[in-house]
Protein backbone atom coordinates (compact mmCIF):
# COMPACT_ATOMS: atom_id res chain seq x y z
CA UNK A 1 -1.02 12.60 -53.50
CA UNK A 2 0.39 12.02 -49.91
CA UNK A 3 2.63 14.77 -48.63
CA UNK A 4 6.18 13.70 -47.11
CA UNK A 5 8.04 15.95 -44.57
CA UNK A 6 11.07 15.05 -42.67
CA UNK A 7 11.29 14.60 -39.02
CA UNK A 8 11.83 18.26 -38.55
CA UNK A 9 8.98 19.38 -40.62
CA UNK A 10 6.57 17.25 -38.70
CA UNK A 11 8.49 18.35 -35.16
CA UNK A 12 7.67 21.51 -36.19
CA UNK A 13 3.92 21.08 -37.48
CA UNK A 14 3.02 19.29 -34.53
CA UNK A 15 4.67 21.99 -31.92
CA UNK A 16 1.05 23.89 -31.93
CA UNK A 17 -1.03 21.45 -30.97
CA UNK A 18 -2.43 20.61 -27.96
CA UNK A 19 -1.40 18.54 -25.54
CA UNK A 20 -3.17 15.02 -26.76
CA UNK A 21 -4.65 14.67 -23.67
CA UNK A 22 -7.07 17.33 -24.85
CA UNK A 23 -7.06 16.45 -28.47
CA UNK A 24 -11.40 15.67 -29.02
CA UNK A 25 -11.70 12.29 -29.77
CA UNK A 26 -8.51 10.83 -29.35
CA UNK A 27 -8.26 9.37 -26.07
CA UNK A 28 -8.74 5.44 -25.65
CA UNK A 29 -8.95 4.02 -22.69
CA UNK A 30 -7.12 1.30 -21.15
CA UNK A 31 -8.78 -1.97 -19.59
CA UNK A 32 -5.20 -3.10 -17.85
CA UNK A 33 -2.70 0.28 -17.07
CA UNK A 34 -0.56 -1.73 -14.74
CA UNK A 35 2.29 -2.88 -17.66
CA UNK A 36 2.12 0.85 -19.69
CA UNK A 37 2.80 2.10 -15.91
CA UNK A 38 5.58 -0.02 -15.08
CA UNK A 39 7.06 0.64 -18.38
CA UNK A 40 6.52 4.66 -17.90
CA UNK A 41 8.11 4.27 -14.21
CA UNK A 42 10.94 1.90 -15.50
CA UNK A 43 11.59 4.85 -18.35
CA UNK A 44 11.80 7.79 -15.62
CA UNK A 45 13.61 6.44 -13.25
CA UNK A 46 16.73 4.93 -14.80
CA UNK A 47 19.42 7.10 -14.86
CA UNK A 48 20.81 6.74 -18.23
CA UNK A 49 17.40 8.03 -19.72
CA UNK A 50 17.49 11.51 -17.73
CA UNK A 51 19.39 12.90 -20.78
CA UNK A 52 16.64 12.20 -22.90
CA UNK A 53 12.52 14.19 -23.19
CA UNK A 54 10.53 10.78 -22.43
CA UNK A 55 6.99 11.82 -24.10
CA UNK A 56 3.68 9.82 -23.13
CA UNK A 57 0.81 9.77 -25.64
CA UNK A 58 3.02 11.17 -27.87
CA UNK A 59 0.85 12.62 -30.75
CA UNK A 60 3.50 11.53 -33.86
CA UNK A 61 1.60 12.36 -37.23
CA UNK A 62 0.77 16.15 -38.70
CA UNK A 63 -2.32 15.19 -39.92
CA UNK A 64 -3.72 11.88 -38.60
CA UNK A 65 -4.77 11.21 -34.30
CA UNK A 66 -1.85 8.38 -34.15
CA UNK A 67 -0.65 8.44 -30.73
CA UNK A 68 2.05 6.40 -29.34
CA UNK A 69 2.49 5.17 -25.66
CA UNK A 70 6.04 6.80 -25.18
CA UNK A 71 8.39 8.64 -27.43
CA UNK A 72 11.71 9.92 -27.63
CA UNK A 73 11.21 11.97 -30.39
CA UNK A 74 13.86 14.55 -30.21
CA UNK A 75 17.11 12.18 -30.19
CA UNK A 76 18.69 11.42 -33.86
CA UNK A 77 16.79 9.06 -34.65
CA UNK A 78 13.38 9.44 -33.15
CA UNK A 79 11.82 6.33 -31.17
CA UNK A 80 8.22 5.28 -30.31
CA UNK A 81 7.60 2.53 -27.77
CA UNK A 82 4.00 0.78 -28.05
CA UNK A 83 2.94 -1.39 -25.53
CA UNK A 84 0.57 -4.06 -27.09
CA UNK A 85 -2.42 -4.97 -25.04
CA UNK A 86 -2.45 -8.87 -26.08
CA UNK A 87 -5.02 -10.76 -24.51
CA UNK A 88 -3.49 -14.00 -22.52
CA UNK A 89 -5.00 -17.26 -23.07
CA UNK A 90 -6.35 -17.20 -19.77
CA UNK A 91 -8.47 -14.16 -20.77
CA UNK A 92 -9.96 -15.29 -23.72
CA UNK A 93 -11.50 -17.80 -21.83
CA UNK A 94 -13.03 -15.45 -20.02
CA UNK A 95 -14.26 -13.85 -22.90
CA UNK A 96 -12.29 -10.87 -23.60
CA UNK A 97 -11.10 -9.46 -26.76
CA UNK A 98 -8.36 -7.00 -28.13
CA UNK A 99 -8.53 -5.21 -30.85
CA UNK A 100 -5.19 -6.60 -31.32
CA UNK A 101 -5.97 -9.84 -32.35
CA UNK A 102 -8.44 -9.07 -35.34
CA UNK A 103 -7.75 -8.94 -38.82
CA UNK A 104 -9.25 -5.07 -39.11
CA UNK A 105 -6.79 -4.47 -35.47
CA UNK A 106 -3.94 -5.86 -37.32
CA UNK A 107 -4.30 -3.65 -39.74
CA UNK A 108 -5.29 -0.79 -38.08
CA UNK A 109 -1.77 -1.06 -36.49
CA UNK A 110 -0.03 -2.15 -39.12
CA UNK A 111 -0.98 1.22 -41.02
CA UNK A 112 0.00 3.05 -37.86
CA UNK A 113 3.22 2.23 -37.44
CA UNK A 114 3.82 2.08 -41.22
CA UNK A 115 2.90 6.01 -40.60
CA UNK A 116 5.73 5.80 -38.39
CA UNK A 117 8.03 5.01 -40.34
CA UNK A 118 7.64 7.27 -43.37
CA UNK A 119 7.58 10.12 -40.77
CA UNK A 120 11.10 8.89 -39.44
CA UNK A 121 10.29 7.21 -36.31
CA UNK A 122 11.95 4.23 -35.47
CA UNK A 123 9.01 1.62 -33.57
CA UNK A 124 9.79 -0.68 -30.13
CA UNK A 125 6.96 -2.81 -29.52
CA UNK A 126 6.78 -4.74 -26.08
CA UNK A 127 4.48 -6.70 -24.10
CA UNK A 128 3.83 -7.20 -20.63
CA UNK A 129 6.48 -9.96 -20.65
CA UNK A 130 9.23 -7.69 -21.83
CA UNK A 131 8.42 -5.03 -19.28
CA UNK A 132 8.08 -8.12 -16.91
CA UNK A 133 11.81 -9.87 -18.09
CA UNK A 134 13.63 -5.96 -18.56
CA UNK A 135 14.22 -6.73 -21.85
CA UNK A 136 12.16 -4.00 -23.19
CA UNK A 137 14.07 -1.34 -21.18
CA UNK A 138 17.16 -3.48 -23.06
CA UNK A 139 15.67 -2.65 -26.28
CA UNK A 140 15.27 0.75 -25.64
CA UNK A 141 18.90 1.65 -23.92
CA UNK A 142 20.17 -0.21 -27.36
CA UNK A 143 18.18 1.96 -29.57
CA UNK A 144 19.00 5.41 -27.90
CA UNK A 145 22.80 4.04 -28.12
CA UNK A 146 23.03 3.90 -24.01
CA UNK A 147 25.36 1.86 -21.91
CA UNK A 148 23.30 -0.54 -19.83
């Protein structure tokens, strides 16, 4: 039988553990860090989000190595931002593949942020577009109830 805490509970389980950085086994790493850089600089430098801790890698589940890109995780209503790593058209000519676009990726991160979820997080997902356009930084300002 699966074990539920609430947002607290798992706040508080996870307040041990390392930093994920030097969690064994966890790290993945990126092919393209330009848009999850943009994003992170976009998220620390505008002024309405000073208020808030903006987490990277944030480590989100007591039990399970689910990371997600960035994390506001101790607002109300706690908020994970993934940046999806999409192949374009023009790479999969190429040749290239993400994990993303499989049936066993789709899953993997459909379970993830289904994880999420039951642990109280609330789940933004952007792409490089969004980041491009602003509208992710939009999407976020709405969620953490911020004037734009």
């Amino acid at each position: 039988m699966t074990e539920h805490y609430s947002h607290k509970e798992y706040v508080r389980l996870l307040a041990g553990h390392a930093p994920p950085n030097t969690i064994r086994g966890v790290s993945s790493p990126r092919r393209d860090m330009r848009w999850h850089n943009e994003l992170h600089s976009q998220l620390a430098m505008h002024p309405a989000l000073k208020q808030f801790q903006l987490e990277t890698e944030f480590l989100f589940h007591p039990t399970r190595k689910y990371r997600a890109d960035f994390a506001f995780p101790f607002v109300e209503h706690p908020l994970l931002i993934e940046v999806e790593g999409l192949v374009n058209e023009w790479d999969r000519d190429k040749g290239e593949k993400s994990a993303h676009q499989t049936w066993s990726g789709v899953q993997r991160d459909c379970e993830k942020h289904s994880n999420a979820a039951v642990c109280g997080y609330r789940v933004i997902r952007v792409t490089k577009q969004h980041i491009e356009s602003g509208q992710a930084i939009g999407w976020i300002l709405d969620a953490l109830g911020v004037e734009k």
